[in-house]
C-alpha atoms as a PDB file:
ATOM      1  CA  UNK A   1      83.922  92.472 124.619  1.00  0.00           C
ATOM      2  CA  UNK A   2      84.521  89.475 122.612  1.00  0.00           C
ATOM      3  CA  UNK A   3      82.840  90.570 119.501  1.00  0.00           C
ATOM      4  CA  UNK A   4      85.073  93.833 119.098  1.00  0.00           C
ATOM      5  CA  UNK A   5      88.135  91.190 119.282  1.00  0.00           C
ATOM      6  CA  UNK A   6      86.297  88.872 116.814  1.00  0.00           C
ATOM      7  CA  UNK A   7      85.700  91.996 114.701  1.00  0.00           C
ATOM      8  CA  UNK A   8      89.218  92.628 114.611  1.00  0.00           C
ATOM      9  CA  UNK A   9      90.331  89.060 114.166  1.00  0.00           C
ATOM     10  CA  UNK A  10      92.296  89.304 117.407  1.00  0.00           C
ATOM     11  CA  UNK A  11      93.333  86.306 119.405  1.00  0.00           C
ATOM     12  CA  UNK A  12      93.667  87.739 123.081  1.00  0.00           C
ATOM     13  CA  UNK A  13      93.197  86.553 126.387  1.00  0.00           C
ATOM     14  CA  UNK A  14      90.741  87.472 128.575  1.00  0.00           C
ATOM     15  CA  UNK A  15      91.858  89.033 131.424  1.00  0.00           C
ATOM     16  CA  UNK A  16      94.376  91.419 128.932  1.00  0.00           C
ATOM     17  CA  UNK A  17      91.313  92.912 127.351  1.00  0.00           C
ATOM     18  CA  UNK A  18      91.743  95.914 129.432  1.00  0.00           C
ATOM     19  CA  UNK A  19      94.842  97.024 128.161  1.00  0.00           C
ATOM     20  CA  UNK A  20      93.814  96.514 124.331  1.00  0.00           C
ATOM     21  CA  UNK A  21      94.139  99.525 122.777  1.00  0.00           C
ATOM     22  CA  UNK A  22      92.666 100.939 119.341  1.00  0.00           C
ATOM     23  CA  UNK A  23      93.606 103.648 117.186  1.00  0.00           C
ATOM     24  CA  UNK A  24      91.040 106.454 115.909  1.00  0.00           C
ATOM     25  CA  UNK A  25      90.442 104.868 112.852  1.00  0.00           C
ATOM     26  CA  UNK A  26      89.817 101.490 113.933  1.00  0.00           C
ATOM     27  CA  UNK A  27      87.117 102.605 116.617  1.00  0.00           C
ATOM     28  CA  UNK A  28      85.465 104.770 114.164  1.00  0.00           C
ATOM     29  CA  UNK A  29      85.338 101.660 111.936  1.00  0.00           C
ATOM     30  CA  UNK A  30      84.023  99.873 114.689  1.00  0.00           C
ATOM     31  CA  UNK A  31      81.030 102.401 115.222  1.00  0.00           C
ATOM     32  CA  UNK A  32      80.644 103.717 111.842  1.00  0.00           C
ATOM     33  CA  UNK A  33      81.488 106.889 112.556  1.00  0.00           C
ATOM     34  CA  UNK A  34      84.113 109.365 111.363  1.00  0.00           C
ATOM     35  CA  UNK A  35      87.154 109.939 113.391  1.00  0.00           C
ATOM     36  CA  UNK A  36      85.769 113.808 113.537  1.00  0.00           C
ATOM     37  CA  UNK A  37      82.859 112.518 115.193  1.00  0.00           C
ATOM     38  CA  UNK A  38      85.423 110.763 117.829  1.00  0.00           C
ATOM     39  CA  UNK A  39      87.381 113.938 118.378  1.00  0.00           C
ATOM     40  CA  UNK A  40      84.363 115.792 119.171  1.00  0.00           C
ATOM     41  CA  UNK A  41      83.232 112.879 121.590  1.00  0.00           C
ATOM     42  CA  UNK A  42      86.577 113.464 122.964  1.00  0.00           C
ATOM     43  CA  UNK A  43      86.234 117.184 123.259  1.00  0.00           C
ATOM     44  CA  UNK A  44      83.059 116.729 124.806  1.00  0.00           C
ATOM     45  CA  UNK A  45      84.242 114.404 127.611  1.00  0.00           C
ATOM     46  CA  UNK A  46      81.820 111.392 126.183  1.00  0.00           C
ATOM     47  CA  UNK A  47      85.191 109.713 125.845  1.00  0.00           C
ATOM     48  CA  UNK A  48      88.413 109.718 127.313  1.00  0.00           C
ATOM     49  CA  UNK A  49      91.343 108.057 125.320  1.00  0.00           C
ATOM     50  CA  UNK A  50      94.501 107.692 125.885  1.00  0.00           C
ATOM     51  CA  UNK A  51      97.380 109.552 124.398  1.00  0.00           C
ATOM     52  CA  UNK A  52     100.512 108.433 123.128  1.00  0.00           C
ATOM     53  CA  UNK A  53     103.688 110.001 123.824  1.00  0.00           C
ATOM     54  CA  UNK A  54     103.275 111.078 119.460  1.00  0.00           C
ATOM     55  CA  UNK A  55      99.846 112.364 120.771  1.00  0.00           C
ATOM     56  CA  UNK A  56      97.925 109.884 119.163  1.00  0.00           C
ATOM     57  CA  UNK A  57      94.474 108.793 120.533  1.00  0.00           C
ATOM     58  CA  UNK A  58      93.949 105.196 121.727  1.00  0.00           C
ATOM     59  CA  UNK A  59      91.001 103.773 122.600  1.00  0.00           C
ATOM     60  CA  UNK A  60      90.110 101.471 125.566  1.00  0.00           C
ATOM     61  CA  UNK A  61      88.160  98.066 124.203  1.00  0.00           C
ATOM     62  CA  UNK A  62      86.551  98.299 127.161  1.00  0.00           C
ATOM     63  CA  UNK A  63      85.143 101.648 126.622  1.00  0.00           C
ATOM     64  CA  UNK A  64      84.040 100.731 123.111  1.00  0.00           C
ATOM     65  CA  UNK A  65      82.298  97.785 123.865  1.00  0.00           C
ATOM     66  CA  UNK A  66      80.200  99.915 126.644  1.00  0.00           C
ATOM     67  CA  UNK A  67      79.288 102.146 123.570  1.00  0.00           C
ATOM     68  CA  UNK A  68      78.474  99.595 121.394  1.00  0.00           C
ATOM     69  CA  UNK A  69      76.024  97.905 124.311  1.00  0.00           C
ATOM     70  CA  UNK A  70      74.626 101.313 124.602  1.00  0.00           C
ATOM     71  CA  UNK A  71      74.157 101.853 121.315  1.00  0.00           C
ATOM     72  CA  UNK A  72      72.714  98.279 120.500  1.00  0.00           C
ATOM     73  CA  UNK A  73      70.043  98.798 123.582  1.00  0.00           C
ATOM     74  CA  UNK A  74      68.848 102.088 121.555  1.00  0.00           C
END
């Protein structure tokens, strides 16, 4: 989880890292992938963000970092 937050340059504690949320672009950064590519994800249930009251997407760091693990033990 750390090294999404040291991606980012973002100084935050520990135990808040579960309530960090990214937008579309920055995940898709993150994973270098397109943001279509995370609204298909999204469609398909491989990821579940949350919306914002605008109906924005928002990503869990959480959830990324399991992705990223997953996709670093391909």
């Amino acid at each position: 989880m750390w090294k999404i937050l040291e991606k980012l340059g973002m100084g935050i504690l520990y135990n808040c890292m579960e309530q960090t949320l990214l937008s579309i672009n920055k995940v898709a950064q993150l994973l270098g992938v397109t943001t279509k590519t995370l609204r298909n994800w999204d469609s398909a249930g491989k990821l579940c963000p949350i919306r914002t009251l605008g109906g924005h997407r928002r990503y869990s760091v959480v959830d990324i970092q399991k992705i990223i693990n997953v996709k670093n033990s391909e």
